[in-house]
C-alpha atoms as a PDB file:
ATOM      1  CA  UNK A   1     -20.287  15.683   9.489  1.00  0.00           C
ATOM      2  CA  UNK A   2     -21.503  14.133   5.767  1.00  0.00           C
ATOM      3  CA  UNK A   3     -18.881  12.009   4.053  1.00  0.00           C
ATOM      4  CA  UNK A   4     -16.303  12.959   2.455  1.00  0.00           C
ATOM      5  CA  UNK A   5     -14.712  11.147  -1.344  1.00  0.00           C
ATOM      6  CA  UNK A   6     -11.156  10.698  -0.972  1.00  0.00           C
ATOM      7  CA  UNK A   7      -8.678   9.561  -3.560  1.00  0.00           C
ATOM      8  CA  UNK A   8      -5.059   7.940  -2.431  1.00  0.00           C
ATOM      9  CA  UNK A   9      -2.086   7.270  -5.063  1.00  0.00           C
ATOM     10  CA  UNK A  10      -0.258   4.130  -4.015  1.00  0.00           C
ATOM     11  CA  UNK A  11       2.855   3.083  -4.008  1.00  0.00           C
ATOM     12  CA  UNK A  12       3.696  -0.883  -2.844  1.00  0.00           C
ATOM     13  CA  UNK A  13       6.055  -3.615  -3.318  1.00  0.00           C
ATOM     14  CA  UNK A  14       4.295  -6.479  -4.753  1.00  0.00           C
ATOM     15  CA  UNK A  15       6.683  -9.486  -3.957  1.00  0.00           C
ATOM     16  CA  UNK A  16       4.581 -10.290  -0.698  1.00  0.00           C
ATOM     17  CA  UNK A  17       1.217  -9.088  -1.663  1.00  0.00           C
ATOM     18  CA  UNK A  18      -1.332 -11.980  -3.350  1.00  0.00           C
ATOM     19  CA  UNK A  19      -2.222  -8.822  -5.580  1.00  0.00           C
ATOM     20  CA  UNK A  20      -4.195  -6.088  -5.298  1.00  0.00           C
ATOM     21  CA  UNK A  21      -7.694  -7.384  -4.726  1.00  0.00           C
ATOM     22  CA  UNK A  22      -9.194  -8.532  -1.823  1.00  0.00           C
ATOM     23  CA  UNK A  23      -9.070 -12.209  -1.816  1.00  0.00           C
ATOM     24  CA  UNK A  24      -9.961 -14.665   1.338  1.00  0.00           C
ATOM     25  CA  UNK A  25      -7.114 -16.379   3.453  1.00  0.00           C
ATOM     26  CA  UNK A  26      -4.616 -13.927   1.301  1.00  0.00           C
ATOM     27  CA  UNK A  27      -2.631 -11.066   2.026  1.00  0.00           C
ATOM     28  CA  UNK A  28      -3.736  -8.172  -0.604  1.00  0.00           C
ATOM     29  CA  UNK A  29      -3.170  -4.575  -0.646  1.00  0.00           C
ATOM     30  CA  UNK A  30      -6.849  -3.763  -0.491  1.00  0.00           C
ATOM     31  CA  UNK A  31      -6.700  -6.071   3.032  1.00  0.00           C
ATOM     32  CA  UNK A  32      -3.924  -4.112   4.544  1.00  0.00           C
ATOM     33  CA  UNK A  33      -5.485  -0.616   3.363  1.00  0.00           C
ATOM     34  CA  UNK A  34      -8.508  -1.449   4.525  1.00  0.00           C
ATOM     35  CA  UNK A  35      -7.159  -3.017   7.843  1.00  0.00           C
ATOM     36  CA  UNK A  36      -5.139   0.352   7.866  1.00  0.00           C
ATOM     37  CA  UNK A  37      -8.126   2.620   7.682  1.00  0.00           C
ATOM     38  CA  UNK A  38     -10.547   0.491  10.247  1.00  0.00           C
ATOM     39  CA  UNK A  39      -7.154   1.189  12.498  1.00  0.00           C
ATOM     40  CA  UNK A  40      -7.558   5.173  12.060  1.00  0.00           C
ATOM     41  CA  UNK A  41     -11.225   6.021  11.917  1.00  0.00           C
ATOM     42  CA  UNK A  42     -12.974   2.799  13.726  1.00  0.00           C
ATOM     43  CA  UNK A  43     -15.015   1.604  11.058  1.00  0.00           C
ATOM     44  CA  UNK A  44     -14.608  -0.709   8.407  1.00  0.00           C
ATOM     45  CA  UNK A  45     -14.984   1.025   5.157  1.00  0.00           C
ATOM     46  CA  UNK A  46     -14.363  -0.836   1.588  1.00  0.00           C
ATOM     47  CA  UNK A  47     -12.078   0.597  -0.390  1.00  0.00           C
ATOM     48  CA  UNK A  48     -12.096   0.983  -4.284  1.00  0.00           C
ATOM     49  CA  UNK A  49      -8.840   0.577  -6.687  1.00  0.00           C
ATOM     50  CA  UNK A  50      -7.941   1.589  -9.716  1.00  0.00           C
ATOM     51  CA  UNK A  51      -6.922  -1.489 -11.066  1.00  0.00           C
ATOM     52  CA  UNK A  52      -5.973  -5.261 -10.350  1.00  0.00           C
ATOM     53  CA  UNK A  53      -2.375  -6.056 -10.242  1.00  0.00           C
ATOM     54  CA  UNK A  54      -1.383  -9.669  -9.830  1.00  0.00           C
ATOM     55  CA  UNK A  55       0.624 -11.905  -7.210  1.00  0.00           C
ATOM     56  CA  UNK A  56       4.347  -9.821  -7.314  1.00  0.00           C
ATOM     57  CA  UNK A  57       3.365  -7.106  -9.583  1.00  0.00           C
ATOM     58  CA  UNK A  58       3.988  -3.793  -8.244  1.00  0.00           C
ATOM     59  CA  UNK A  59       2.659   0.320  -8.486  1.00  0.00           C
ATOM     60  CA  UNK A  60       3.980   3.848  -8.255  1.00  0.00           C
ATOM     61  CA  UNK A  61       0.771   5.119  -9.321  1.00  0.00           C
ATOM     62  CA  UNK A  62      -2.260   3.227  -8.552  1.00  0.00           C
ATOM     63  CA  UNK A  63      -5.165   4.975  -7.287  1.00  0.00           C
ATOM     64  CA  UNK A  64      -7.722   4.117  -4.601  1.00  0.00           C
ATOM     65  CA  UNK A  65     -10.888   5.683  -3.332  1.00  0.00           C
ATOM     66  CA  UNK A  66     -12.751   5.648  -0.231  1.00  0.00           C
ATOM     67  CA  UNK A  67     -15.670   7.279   1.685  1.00  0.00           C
ATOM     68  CA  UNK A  68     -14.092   8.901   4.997  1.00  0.00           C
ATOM     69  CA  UNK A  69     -17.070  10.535   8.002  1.00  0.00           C
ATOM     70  CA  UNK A  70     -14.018  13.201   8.964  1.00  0.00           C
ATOM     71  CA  UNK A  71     -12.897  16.824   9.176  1.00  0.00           C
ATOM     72  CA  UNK A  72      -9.220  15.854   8.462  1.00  0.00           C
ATOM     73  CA  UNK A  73      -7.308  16.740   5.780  1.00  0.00           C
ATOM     74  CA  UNK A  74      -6.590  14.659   3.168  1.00  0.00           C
ATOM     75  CA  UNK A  75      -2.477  15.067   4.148  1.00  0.00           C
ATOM     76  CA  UNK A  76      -3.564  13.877   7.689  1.00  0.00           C
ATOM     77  CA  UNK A  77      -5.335  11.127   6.123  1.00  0.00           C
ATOM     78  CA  UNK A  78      -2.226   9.939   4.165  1.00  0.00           C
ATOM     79  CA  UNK A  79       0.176  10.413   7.108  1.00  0.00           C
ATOM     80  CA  UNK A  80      -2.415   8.775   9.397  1.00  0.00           C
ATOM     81  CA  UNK A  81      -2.508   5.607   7.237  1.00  0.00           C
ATOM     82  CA  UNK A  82       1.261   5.397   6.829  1.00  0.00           C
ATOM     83  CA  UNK A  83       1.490   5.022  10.205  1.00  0.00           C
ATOM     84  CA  UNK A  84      -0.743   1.941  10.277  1.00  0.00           C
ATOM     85  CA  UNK A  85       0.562   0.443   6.560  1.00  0.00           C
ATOM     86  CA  UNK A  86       3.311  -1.872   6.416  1.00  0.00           C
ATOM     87  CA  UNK A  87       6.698  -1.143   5.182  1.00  0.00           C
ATOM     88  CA  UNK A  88       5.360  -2.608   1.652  1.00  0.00           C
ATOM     89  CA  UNK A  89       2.817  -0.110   0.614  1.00  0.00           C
ATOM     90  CA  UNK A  90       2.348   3.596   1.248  1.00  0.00           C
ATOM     91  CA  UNK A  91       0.086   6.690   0.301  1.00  0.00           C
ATOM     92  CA  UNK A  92       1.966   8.827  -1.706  1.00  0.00           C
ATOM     93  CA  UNK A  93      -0.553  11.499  -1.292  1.00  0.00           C
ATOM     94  CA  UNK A  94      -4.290  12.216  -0.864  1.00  0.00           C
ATOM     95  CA  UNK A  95      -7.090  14.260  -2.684  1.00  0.00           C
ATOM     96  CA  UNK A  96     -10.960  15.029  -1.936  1.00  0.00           C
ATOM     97  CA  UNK A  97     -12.891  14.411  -5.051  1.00  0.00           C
ATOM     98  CA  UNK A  98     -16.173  14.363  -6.015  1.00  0.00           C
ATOM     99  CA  UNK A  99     -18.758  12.311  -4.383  1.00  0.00           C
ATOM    100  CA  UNK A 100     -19.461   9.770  -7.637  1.00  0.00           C
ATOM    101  CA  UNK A 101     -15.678   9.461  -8.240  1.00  0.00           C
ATOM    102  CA  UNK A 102     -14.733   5.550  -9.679  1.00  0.00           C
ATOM    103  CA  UNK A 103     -11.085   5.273  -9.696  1.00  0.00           C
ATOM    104  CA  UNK A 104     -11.766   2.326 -12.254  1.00  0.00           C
ATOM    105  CA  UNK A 105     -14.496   3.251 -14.217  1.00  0.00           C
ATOM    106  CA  UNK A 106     -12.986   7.405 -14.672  1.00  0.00           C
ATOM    107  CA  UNK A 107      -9.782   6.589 -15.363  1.00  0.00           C
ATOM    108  CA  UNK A 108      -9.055   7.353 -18.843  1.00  0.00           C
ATOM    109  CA  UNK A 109      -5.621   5.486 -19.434  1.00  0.00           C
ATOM    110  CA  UNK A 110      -3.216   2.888 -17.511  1.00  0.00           C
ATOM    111  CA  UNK A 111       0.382   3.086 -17.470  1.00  0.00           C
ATOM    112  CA  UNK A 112       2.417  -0.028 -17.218  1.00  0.00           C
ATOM    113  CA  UNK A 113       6.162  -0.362 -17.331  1.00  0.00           C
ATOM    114  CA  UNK A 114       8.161  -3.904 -17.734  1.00  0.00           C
ATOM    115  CA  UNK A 115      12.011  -4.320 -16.238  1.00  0.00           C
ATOM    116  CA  UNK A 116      14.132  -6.920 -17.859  1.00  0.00           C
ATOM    117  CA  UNK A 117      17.888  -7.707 -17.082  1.00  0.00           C
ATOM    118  CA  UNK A 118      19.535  -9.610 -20.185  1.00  0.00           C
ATOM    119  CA  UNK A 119      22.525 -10.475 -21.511  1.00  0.00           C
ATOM    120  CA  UNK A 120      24.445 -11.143 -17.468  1.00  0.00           C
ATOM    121  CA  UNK A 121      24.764 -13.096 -14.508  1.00  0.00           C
ATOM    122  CA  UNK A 122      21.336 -13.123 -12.273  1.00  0.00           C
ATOM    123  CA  UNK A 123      21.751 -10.658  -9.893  1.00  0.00           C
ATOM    124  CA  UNK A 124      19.797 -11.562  -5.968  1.00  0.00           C
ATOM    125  CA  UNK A 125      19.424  -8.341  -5.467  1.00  0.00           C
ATOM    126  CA  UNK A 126      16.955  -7.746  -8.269  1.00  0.00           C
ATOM    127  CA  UNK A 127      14.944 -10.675  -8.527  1.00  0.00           C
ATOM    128  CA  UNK A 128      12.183  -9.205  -7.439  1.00  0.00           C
ATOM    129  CA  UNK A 129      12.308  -5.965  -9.284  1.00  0.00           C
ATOM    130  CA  UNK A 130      13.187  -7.512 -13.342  1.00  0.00           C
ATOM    131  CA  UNK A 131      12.634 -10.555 -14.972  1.00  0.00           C
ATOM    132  CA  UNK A 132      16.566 -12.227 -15.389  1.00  0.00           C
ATOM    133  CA  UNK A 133      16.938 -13.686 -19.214  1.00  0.00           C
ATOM    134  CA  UNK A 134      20.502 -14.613 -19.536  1.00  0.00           C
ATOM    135  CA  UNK A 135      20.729 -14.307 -23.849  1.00  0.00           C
ATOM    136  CA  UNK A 136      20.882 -10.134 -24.655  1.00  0.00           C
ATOM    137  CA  UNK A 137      18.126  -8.767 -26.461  1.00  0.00           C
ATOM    138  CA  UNK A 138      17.661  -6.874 -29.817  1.00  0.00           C
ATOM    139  CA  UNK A 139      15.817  -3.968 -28.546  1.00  0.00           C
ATOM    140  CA  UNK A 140      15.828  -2.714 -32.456  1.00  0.00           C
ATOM    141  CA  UNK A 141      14.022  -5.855 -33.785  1.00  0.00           C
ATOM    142  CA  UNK A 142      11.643  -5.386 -30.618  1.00  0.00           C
ATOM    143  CA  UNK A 143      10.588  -1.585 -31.118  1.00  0.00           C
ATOM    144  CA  UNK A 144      10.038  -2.550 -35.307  1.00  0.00           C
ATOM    145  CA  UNK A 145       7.765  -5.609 -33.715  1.00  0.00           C
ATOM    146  CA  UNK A 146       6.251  -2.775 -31.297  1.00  0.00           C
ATOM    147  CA  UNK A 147       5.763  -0.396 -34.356  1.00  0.00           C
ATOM    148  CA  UNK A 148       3.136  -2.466 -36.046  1.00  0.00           C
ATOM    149  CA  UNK A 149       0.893  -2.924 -33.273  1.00  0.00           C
ATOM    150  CA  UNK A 150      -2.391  -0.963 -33.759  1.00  0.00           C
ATOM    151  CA  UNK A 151      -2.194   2.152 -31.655  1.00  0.00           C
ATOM    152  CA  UNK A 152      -4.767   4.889 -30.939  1.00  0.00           C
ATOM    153  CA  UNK A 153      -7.847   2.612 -31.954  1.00  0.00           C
ATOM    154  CA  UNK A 154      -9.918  -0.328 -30.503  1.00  0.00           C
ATOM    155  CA  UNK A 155      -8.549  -3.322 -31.678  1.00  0.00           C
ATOM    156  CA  UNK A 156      -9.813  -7.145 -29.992  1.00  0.00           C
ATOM    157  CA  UNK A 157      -6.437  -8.088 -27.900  1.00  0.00           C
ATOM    158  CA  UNK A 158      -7.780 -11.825 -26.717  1.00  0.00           C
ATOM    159  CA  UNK A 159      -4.868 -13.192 -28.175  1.00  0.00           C
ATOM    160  CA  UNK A 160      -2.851 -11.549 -25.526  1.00  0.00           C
ATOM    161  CA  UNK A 161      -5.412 -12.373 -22.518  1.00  0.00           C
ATOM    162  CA  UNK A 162      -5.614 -14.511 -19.799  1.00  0.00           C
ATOM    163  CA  UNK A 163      -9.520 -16.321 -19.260  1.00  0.00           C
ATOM    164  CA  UNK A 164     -11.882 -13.738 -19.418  1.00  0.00           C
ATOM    165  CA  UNK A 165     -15.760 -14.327 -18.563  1.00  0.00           C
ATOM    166  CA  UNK A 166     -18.328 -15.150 -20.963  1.00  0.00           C
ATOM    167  CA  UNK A 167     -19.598 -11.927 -22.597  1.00  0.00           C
ATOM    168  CA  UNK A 168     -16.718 -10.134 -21.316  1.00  0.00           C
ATOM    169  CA  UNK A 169     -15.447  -7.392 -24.190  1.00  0.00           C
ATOM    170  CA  UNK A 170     -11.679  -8.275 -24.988  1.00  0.00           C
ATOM    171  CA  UNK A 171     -11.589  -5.001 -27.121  1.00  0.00           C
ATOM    172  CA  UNK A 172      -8.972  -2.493 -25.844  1.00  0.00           C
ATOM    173  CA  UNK A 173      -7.251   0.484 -26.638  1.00  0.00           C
ATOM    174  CA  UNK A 174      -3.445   0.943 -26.946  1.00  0.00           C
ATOM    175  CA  UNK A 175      -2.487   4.238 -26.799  1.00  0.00           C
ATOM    176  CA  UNK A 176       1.474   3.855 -26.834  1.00  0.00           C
ATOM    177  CA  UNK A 177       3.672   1.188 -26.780  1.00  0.00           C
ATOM    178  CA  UNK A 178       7.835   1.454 -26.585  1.00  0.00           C
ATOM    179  CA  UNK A 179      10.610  -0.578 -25.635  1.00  0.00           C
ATOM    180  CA  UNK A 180      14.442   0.927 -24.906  1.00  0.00           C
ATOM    181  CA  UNK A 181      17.532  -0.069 -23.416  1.00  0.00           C
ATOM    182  CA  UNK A 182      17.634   2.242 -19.998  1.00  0.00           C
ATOM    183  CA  UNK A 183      21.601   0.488 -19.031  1.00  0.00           C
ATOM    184  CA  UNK A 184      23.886  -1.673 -20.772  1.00  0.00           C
ATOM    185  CA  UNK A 185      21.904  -4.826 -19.250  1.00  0.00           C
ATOM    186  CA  UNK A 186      18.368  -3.409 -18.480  1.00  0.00           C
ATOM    187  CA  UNK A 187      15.610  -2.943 -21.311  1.00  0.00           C
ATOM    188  CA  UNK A 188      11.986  -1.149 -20.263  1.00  0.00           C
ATOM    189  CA  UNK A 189       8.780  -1.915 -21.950  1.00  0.00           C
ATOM    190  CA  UNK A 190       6.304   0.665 -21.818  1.00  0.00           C
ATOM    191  CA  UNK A 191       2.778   0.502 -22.546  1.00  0.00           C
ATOM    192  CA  UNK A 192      -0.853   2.633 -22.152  1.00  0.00           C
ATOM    193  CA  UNK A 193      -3.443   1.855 -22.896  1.00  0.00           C
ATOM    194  CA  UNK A 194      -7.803   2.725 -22.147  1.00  0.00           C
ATOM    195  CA  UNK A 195      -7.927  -0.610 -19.701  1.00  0.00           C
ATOM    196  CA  UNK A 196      -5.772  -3.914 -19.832  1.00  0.00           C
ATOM    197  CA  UNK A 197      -6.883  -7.103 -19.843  1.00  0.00           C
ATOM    198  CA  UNK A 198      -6.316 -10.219 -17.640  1.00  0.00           C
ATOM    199  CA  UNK A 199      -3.036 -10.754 -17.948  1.00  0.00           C
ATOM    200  CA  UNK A 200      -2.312  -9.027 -21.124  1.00  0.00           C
ATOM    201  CA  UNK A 201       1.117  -6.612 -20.080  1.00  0.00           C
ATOM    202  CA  UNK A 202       2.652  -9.928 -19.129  1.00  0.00           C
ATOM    203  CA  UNK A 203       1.793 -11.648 -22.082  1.00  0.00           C
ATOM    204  CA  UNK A 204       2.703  -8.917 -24.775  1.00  0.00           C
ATOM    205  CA  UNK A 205       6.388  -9.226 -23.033  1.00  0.00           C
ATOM    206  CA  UNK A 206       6.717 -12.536 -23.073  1.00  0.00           C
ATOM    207  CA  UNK A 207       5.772 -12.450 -26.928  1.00  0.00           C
ATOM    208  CA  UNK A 208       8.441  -9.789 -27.414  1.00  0.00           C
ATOM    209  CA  UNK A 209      11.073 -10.983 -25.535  1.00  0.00           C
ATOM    210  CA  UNK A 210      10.877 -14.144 -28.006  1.00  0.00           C
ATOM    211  CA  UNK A 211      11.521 -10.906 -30.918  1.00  0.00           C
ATOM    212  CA  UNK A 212      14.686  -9.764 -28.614  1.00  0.00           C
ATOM    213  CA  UNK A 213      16.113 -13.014 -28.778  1.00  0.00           C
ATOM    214  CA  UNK A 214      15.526 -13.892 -32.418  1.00  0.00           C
ATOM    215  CA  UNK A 215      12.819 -16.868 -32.067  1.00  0.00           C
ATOM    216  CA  UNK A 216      10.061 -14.692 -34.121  1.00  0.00           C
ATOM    217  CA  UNK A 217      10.318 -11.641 -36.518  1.00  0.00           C
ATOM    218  CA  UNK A 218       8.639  -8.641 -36.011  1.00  0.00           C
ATOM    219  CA  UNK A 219       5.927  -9.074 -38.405  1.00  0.00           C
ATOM    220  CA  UNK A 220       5.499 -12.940 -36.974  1.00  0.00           C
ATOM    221  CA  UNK A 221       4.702 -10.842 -33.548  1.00  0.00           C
ATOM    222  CA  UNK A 222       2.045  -8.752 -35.076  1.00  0.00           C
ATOM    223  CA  UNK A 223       0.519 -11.160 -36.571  1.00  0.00           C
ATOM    224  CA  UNK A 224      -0.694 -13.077 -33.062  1.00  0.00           C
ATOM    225  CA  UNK A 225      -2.971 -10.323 -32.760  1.00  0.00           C
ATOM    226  CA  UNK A 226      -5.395 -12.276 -35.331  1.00  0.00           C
ATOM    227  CA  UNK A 227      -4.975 -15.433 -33.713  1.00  0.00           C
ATOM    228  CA  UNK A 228      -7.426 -17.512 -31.336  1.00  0.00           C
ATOM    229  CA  UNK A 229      -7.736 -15.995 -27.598  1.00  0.00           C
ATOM    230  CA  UNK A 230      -4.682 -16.652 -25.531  1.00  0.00           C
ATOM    231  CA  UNK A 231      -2.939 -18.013 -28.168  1.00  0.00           C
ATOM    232  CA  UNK A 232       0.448 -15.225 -27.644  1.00  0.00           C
ATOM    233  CA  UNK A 233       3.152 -16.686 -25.653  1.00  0.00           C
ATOM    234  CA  UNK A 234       3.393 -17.688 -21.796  1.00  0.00           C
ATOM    235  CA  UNK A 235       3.260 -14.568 -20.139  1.00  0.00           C
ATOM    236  CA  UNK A 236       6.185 -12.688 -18.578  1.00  0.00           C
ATOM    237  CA  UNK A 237       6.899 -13.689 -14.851  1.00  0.00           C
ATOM    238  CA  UNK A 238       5.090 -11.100 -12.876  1.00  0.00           C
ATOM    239  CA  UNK A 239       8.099  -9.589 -10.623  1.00  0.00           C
ATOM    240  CA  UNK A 240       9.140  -7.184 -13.784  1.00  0.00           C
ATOM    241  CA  UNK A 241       6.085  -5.583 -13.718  1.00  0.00           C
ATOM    242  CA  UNK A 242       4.995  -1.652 -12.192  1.00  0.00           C
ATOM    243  CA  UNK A 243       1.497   0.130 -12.683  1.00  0.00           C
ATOM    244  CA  UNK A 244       3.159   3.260 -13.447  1.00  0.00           C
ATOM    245  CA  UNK A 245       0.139   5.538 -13.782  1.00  0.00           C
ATOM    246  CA  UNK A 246      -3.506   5.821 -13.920  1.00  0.00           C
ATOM    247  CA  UNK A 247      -4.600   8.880 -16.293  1.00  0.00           C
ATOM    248  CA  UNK A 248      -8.078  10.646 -15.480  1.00  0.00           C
ATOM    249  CA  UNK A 249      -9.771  13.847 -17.315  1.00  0.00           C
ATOM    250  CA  UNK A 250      -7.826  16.835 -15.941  1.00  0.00           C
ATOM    251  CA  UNK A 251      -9.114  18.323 -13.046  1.00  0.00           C
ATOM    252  CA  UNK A 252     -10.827  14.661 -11.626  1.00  0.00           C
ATOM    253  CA  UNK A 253      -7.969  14.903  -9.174  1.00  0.00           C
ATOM    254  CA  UNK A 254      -5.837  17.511  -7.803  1.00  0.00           C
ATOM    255  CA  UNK A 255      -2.689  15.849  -5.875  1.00  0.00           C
ATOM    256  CA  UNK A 256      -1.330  18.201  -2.930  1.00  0.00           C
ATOM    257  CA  UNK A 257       1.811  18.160  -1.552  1.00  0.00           C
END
């Protein structure tokens, strides 16, 4: 029969994962789904995300793509490739979609969501989930720093990127940004935007968690938008991170059950 387009939502753990992208000598999610797939159908077929996510960063939402020669449906796809995943990652769920489909190139919006535990002891049991600062944080003074970002139109973020590539556009689009105390010791910072750059999520946190602790002011944090590129803050340590959600126009993909 003629190929097929299918589209996977992801869920994995990040802590053992050398990110998302396939990288040599490494263990990535894109190896293990593609080692996955070449375990089901026999062939080795390259498989498109979403999205990078770095060393220890994890997703409830990313999306990946793939061309599949089969009558099965896309359920038995998902269930097929659970079997062969590791415990770390899973398919959530499956969808055909159309031939030209680009989970990176559609996508209309990207979803990240930052875990920090403040203000108590480090807790073991969620070191790999939050990023541990023992001082509490002023989650006020953070959402008034958070306020005067730019939101809803392109703005240059390169002060908040990792190394880009020479001609590489460092113009982005933030579509919502929030921070909020979730427990008495855990804080969540949310932000969407059209596409992230390198390293950017990380290193808006680690601005802002200098805010929640008193070290700048929230007009001292928007202001490092106008400064030279990568010129914010050492980024936040990666293990607090979660690709919540990758946005497309409606219809692109229709998640069954």
């Amino acid at each position: 029969m003629d190929g097929r387009r299918l589209a996977l939502l992801l869920e994995y753990d990040g802590t053992a994962f050398a990110g998302s992208q396939l990288q040599p000598a490494v263990r990535t999610v894109q190896e293990v789904l593609e080692a996955a797939l070449a375990q089901f159908t026999g062939r080795q077929t390259r498989i498109a995300l979403a999205g990078r996510t770095d060393t220890g960063v994890h997703a409830l939402g990313q999306v990946a793509a793939l061309d599949i020669e089969s009558a099965h449906a896309p359920e038995v796809v998902r269930d097929a490739l659970n079997h062969f995943l590791p415990e770390d990652v899973a398919v959530c769920a499956a969808a055909e979609v159309a031939a030209g489909f680009d989970p990176r190139r559609h996508a209309v919006s990207r979803t990240y969501r930052y875990r920090i535990q403040d203000g108590q002891a480090r807790s073991p049991l969620t070191r790999h989930r939050t990023w541990q600062v023992e001082r509490p944080l002023d989650v006020t003074a953070m959402a008034e720093a958070l306020a005067l970002l730019p939101v809803g139109v392109p703005r240059d973020w390169a002060a908040f990127s990792g190394a880009v590539a020479a001609g590489y556009t460092t113009v982005r689009t933030l579509l919502d940004a929030t921070v909020e105390r979730r427990a008495p010791h855990t804080v969540e910072v949310t932000l969407e935007a059209d596409a992230f750059l390198p390293h950017q999520v990380r290193m808006m946190v680690g601005t802002l968690q200098r805010v929640g602790v008193g070290r700048l002011t929230p007009p001292e944090f928007a202001a490092m938008l106008d400064g030279p590129a990568a010129s914010a803050a050492s980024a936040a340590p990666p293990q607090g991170l979660t690709l919540v959600a990758v946005r497309y126009p409606p219809g692109t993909i229709e998640w069954g059950n």
